[in-house]
C-alpha atoms as a PDB file:
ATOM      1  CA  UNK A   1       0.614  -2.467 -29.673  1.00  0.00           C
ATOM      2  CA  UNK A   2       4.073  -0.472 -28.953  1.00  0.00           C
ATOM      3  CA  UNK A   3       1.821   2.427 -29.466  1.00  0.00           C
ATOM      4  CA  UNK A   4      -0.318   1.409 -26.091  1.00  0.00           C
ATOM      5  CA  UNK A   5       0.362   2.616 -23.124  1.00  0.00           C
ATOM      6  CA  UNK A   6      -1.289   1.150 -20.030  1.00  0.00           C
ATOM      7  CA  UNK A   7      -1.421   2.481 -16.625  1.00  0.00           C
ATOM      8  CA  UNK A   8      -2.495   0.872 -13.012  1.00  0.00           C
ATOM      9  CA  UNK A   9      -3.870   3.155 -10.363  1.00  0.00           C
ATOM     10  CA  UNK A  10      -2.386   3.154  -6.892  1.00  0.00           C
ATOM     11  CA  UNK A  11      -4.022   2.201  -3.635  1.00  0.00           C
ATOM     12  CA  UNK A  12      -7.653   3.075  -2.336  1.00  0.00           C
ATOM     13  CA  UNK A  13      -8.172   5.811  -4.982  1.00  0.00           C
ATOM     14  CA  UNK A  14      -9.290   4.385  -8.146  1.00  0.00           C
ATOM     15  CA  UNK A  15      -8.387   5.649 -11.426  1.00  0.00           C
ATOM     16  CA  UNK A  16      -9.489   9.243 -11.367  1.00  0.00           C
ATOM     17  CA  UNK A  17      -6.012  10.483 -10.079  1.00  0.00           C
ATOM     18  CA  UNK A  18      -4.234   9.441 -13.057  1.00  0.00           C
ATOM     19  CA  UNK A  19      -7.344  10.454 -16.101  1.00  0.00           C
ATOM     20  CA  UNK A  20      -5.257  14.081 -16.605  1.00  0.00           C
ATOM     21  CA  UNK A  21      -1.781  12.411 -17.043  1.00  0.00           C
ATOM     22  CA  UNK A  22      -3.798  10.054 -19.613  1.00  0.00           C
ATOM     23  CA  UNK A  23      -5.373  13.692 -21.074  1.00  0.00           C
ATOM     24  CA  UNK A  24      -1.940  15.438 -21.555  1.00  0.00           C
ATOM     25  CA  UNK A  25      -0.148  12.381 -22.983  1.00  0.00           C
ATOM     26  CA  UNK A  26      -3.087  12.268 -25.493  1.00  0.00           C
ATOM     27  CA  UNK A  27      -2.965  15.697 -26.142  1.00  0.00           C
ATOM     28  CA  UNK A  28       1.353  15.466 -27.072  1.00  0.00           C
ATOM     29  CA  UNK A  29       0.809  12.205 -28.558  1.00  0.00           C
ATOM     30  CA  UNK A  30      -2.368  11.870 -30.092  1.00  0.00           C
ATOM     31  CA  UNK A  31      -0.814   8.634 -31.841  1.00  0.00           C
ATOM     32  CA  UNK A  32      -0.234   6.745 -28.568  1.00  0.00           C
ATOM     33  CA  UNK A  33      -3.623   5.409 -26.965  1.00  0.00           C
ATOM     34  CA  UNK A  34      -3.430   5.782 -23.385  1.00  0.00           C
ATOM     35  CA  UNK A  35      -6.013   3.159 -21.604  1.00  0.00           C
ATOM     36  CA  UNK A  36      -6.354   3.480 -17.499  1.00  0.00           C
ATOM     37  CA  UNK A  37      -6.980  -0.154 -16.162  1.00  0.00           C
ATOM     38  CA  UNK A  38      -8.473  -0.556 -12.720  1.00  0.00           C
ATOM     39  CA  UNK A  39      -6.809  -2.851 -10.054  1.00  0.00           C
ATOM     40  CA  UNK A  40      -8.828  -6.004  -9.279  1.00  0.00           C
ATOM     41  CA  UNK A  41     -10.766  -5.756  -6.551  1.00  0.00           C
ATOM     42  CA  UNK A  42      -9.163  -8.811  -5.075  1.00  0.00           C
ATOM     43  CA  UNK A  43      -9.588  -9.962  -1.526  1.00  0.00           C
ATOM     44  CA  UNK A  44      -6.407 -12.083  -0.932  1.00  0.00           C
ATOM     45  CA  UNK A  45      -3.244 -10.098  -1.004  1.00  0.00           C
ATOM     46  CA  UNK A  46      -1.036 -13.510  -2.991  1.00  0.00           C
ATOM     47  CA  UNK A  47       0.832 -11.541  -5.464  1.00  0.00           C
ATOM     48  CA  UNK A  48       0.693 -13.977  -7.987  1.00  0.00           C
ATOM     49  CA  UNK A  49      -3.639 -14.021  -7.963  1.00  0.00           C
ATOM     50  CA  UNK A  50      -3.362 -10.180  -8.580  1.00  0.00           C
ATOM     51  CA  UNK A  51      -0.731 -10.784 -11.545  1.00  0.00           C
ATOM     52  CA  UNK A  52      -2.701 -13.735 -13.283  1.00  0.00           C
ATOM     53  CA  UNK A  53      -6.008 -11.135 -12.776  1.00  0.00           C
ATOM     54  CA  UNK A  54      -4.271  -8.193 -14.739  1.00  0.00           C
ATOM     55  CA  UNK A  55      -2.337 -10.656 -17.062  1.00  0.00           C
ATOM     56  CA  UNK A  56      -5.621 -12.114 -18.246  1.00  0.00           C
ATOM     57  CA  UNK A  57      -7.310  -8.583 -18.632  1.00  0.00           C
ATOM     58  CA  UNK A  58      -4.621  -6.147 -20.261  1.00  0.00           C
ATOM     59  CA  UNK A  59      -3.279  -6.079 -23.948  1.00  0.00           C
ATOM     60  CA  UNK A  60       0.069  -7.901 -24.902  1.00  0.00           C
ATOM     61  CA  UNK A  61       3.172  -6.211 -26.155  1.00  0.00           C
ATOM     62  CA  UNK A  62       1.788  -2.749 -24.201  1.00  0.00           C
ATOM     63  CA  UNK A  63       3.852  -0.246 -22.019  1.00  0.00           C
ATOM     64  CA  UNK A  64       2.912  -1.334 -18.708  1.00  0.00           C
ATOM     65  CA  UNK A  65       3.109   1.460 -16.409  1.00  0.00           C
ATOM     66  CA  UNK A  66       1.564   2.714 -12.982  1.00  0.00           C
ATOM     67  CA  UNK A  67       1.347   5.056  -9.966  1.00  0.00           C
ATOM     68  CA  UNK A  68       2.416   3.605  -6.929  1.00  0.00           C
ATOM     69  CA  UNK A  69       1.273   0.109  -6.072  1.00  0.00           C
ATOM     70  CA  UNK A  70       0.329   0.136  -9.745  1.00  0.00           C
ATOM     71  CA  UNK A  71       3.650   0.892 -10.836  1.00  0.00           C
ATOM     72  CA  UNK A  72       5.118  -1.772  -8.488  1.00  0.00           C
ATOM     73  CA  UNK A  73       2.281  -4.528 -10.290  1.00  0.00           C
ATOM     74  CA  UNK A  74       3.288  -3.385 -13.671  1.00  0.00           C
ATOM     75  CA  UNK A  75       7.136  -4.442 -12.708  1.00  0.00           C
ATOM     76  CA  UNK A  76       6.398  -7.389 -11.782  1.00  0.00           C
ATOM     77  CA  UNK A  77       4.048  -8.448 -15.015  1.00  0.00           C
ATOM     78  CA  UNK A  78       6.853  -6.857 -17.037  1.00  0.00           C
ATOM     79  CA  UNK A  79       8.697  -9.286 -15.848  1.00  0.00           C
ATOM     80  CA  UNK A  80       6.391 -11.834 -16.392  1.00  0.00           C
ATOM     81  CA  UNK A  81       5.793 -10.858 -19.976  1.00  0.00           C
ATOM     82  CA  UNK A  82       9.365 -10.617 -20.969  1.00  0.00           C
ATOM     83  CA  UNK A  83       9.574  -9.277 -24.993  1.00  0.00           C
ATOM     84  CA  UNK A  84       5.907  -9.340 -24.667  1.00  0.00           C
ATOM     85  CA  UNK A  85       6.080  -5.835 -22.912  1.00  0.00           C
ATOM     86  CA  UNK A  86       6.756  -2.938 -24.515  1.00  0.00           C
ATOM     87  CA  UNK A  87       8.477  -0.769 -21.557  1.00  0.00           C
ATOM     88  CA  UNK A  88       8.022  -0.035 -18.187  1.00  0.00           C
ATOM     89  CA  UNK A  89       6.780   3.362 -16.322  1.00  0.00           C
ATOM     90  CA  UNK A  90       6.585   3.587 -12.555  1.00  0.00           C
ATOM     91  CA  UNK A  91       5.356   6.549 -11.195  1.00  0.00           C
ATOM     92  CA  UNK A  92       6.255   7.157  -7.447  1.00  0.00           C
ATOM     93  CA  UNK A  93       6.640   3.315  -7.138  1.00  0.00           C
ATOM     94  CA  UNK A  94       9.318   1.825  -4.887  1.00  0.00           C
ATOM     95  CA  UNK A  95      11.238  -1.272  -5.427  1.00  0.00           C
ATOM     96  CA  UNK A  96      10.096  -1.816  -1.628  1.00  0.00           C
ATOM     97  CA  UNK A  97       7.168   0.078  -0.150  1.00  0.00           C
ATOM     98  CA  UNK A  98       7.802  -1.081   3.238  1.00  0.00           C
ATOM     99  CA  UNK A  99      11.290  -1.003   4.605  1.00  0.00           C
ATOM    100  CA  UNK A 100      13.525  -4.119   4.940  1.00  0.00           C
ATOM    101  CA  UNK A 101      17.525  -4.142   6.809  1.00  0.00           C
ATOM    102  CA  UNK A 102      18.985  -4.426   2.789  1.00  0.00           C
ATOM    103  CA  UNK A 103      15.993  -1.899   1.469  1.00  0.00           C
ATOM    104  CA  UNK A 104      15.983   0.822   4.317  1.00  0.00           C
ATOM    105  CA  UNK A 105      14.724   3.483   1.542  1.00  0.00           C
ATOM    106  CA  UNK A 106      11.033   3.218   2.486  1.00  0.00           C
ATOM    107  CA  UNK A 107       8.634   3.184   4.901  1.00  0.00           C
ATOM    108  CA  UNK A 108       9.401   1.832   8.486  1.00  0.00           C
ATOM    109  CA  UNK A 109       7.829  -1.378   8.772  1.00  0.00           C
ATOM    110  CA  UNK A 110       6.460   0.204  12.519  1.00  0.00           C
ATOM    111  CA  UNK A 111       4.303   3.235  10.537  1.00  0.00           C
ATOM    112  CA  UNK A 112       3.094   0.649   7.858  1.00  0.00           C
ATOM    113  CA  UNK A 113       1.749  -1.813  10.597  1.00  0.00           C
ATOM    114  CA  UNK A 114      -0.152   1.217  12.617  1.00  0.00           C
ATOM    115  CA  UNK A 115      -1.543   2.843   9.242  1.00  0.00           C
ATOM    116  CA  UNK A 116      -2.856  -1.217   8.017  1.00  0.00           C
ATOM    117  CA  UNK A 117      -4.540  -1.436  11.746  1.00  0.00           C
ATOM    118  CA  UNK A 118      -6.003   1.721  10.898  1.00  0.00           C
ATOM    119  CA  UNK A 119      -7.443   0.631   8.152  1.00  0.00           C
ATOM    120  CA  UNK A 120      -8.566  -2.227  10.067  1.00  0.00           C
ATOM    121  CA  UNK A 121     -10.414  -0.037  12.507  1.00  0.00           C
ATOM    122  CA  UNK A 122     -11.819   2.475  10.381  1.00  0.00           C
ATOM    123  CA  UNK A 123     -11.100   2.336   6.705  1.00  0.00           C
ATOM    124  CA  UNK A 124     -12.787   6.047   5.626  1.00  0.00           C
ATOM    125  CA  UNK A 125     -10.704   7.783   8.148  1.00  0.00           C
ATOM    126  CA  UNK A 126      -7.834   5.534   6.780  1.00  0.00           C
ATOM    127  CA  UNK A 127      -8.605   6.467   3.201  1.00  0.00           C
ATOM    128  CA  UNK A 128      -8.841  10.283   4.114  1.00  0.00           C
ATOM    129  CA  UNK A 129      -5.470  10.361   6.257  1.00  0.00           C
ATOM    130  CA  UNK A 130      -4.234   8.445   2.881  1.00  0.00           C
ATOM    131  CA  UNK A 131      -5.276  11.485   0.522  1.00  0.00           C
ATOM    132  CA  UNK A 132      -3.520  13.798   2.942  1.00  0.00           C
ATOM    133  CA  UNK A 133      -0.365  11.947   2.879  1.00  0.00           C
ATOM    134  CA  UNK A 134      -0.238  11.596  -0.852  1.00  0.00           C
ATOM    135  CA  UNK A 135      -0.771  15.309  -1.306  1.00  0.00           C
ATOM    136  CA  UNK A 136       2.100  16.650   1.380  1.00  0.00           C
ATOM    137  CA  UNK A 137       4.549  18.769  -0.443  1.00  0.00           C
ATOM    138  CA  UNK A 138       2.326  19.756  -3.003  1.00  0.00           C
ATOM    139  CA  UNK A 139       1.714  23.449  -3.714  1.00  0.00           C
ATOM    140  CA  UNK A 140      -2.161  22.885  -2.499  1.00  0.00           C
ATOM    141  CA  UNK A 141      -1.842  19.950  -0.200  1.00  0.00           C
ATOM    142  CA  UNK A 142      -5.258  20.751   1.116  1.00  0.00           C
ATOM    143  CA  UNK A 143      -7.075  20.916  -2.514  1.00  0.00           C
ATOM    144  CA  UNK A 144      -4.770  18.404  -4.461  1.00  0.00           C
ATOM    145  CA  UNK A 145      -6.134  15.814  -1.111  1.00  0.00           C
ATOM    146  CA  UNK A 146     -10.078  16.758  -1.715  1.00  0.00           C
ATOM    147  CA  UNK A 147      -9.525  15.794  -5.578  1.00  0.00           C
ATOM    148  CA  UNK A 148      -8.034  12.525  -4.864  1.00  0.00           C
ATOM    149  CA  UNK A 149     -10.590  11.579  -2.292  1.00  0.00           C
ATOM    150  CA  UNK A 150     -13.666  12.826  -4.172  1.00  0.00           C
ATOM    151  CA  UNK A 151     -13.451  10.420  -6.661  1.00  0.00           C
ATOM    152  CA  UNK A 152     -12.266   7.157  -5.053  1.00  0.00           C
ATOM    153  CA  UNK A 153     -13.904   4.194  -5.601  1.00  0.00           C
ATOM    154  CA  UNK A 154     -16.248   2.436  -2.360  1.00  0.00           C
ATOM    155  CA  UNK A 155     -14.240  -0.168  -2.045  1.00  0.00           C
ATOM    156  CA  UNK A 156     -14.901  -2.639   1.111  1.00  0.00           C
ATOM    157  CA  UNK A 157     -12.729  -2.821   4.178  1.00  0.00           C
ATOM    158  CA  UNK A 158     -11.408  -6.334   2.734  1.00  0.00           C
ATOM    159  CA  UNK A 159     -10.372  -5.012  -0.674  1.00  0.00           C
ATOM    160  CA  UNK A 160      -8.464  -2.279   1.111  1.00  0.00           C
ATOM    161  CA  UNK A 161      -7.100  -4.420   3.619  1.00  0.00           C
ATOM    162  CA  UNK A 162      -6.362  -6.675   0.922  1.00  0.00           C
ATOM    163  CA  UNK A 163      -4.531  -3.940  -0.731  1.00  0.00           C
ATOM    164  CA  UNK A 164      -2.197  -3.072   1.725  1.00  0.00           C
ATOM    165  CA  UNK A 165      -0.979  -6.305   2.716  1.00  0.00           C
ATOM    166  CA  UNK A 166      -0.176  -7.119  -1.040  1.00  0.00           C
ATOM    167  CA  UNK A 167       1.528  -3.438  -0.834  1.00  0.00           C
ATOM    168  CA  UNK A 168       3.912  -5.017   2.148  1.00  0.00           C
ATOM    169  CA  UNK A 169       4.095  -8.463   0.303  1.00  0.00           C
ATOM    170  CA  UNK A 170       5.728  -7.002  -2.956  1.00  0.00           C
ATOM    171  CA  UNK A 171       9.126  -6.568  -3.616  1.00  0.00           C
ATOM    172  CA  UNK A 172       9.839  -5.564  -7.106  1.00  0.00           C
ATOM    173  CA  UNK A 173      13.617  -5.654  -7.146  1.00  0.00           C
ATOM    174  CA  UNK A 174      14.511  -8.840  -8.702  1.00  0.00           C
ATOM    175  CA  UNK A 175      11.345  -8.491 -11.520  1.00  0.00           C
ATOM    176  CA  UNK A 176      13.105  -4.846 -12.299  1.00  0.00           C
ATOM    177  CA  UNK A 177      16.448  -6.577 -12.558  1.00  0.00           C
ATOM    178  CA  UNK A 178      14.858  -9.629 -14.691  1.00  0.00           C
ATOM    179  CA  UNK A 179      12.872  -7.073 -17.432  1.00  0.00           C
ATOM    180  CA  UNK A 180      15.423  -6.037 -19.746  1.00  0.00           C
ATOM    181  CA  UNK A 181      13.064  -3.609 -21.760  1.00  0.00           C
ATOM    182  CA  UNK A 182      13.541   0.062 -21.304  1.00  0.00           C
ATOM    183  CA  UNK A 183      12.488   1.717 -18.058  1.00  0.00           C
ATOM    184  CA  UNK A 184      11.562   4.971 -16.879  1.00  0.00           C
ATOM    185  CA  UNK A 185      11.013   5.407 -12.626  1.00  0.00           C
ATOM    186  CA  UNK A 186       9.617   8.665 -11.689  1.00  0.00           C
ATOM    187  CA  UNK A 187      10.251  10.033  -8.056  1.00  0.00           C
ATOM    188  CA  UNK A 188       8.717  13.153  -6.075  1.00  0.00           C
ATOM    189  CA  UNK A 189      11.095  15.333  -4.123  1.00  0.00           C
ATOM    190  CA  UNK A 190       8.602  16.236  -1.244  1.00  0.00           C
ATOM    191  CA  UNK A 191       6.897  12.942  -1.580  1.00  0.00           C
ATOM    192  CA  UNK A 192       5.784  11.635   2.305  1.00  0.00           C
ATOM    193  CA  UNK A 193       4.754   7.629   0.987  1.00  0.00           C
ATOM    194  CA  UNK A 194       8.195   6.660  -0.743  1.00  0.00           C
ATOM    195  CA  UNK A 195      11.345   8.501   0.417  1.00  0.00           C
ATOM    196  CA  UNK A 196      13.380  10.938  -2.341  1.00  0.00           C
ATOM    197  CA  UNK A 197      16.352   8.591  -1.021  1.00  0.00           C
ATOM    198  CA  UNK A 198      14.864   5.965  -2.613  1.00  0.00           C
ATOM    199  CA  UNK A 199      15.643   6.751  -6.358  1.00  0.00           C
ATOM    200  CA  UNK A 200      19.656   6.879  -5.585  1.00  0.00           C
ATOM    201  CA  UNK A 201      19.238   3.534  -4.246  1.00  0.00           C
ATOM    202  CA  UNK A 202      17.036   2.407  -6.904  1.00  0.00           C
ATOM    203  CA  UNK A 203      19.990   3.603  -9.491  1.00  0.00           C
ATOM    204  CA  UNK A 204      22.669   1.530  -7.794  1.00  0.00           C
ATOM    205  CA  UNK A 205      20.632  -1.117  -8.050  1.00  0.00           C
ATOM    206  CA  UNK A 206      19.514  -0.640 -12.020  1.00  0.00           C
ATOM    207  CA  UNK A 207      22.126   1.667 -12.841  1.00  0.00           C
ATOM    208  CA  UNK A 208      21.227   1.031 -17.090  1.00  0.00           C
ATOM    209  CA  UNK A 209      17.495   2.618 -16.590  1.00  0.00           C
ATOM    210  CA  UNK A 210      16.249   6.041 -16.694  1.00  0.00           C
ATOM    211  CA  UNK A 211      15.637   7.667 -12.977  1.00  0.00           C
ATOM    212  CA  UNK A 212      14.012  10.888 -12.539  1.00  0.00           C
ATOM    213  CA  UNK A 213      13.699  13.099  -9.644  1.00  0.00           C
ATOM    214  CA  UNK A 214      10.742  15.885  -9.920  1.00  0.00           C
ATOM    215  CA  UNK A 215      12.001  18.240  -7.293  1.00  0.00           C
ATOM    216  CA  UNK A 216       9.058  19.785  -5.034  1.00  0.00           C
ATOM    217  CA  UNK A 217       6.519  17.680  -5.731  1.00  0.00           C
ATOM    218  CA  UNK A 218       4.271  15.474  -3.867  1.00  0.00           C
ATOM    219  CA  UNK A 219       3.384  11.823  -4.143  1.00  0.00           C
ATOM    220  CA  UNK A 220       0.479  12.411  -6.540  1.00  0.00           C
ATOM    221  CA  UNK A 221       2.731  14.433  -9.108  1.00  0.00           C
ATOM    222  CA  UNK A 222       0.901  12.360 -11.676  1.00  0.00           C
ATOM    223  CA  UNK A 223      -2.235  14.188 -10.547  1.00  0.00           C
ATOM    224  CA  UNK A 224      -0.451  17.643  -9.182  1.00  0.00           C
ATOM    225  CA  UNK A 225       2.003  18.348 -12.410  1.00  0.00           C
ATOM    226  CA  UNK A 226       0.278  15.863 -15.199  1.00  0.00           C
ATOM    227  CA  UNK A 227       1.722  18.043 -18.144  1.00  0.00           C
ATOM    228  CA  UNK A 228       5.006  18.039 -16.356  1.00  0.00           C
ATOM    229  CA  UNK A 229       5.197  14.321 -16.040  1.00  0.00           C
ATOM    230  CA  UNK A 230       3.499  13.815 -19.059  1.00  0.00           C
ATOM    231  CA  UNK A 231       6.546  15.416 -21.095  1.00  0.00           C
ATOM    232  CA  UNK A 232       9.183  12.974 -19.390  1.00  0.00           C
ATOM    233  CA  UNK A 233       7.285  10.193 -20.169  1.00  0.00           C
ATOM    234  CA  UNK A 234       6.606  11.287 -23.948  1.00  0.00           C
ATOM    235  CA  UNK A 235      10.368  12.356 -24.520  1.00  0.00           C
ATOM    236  CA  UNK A 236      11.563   9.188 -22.872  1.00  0.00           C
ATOM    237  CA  UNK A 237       9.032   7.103 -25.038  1.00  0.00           C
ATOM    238  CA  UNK A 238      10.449   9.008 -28.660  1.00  0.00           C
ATOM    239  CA  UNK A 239      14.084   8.080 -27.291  1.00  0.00           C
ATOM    240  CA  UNK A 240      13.212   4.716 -26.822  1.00  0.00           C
ATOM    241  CA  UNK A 241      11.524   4.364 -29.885  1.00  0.00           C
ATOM    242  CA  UNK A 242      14.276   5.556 -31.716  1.00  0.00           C
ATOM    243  CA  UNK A 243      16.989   2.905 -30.067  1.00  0.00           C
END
């Protein structure tokens, strides 16, 4: 199974984002299998539902890895799985999504609350004002924004909702200090959802992991520069394999 490499989606826009980061790593390594699993389309936002949901669903002894909130759920079943996990890969994922007084590296708890009522009020618009934000920075914010929302998933209001209050709820820090397995976290320069500030602080805090910074890229780099991201994660998966 150290040959597995699983990847959760982010928020609101299903799986189709990440299918040409799966394509490239395939294409460098067609000896690792590459598997996209959806998130749960859970209604509560308790962490620990959402955990025992992709626990009972995904492979043992994998790489767990993700974009976003997927990359912050794979941290914390890394941790849960111990030796049982393979590696971790977070893609744009912060330790923190929402900003805290000891975790100011992320977003102010004021712009979270008005995009989740938002949501609350209209959820397309939401979703739509989402894609935009995930694309600014890119090369073609405009075009990279229509490909993430043409193929997201109809979820309901409730499994968005639900979505974004897990999103606040998580805090990954102490499940990325727990997993002692090799780990790879991925940052965008330009990225508007999770500050460039927040990989220096995410270094002091794990300061034994590998920390990338792609430098003019958006929050969707896995989407925007696949191939690019693709050969980090495939030269960082050889080096760990060879330790």
């Amino acid at each position: 199974m150290r040959d597995r490499l699983i990847l959760l989606p982010g928020w609101g826009l299903g799986t189709a984002p990440l299918e040409p980061l799966a394509e490239a790593l395939r294409g460098i390594d067609p000896q690792l299998r590459v598997e996209i699993e959806p998130l749960p389309p859970l209604g509560c936002a308790d962490p620990a539902e959402w955990l025992d949901e992709l626990d009972g669903n995904l492979a043992q002894d994998a790489w767990l890895g993700g974009w976003s909130l997927g990359g912050m759920l794979a941290a914390e079943l890394a941790a849960r799985r111990g030796e049982h996990c393979a590696g971790l890969l977070c893609l744009a994922s912060n330790a923190r999504f929402v900003a805290a007084s000891d975790w100011p590296s992320a977003m102010p708890a004021e712009t979270f609350a008005a995009f989740r009522q938002g949501c609350a009020d209209d959820a397309r618009a939401t979703l739509k004002r989402f894609a935009l934000l995930c694309s600014q920075g890119a090369g073609d914010p405009r075009g990279l924004s229509r490909l993430l929302l043409g193929a997201a998933p109809h979820d309901t209001p409730e499994v968005l909702l639900a979505g974004l209050d897990l999103l606040a709820a998580l805090d990954t820090r102490a499940a990325l200090q727990a997993f002692v397995g090799p780990q790879l976290h991925l940052f965008a320069g330009a990225d508007a959802l999770v500050p460039a500030a927040a990989a220096p602080a995410l270094l002091a805090l794990l300061p034994d992991v590998e920390i990338g910074l792609i430098d003019a890229a958006s929050h969707a780099f896995p989407l925007e520069r696949p191939h690019e991201v693709a050969a980090a994660i495939q030269a960082f998966l050889h080096e760990a394999g060879d330790d």
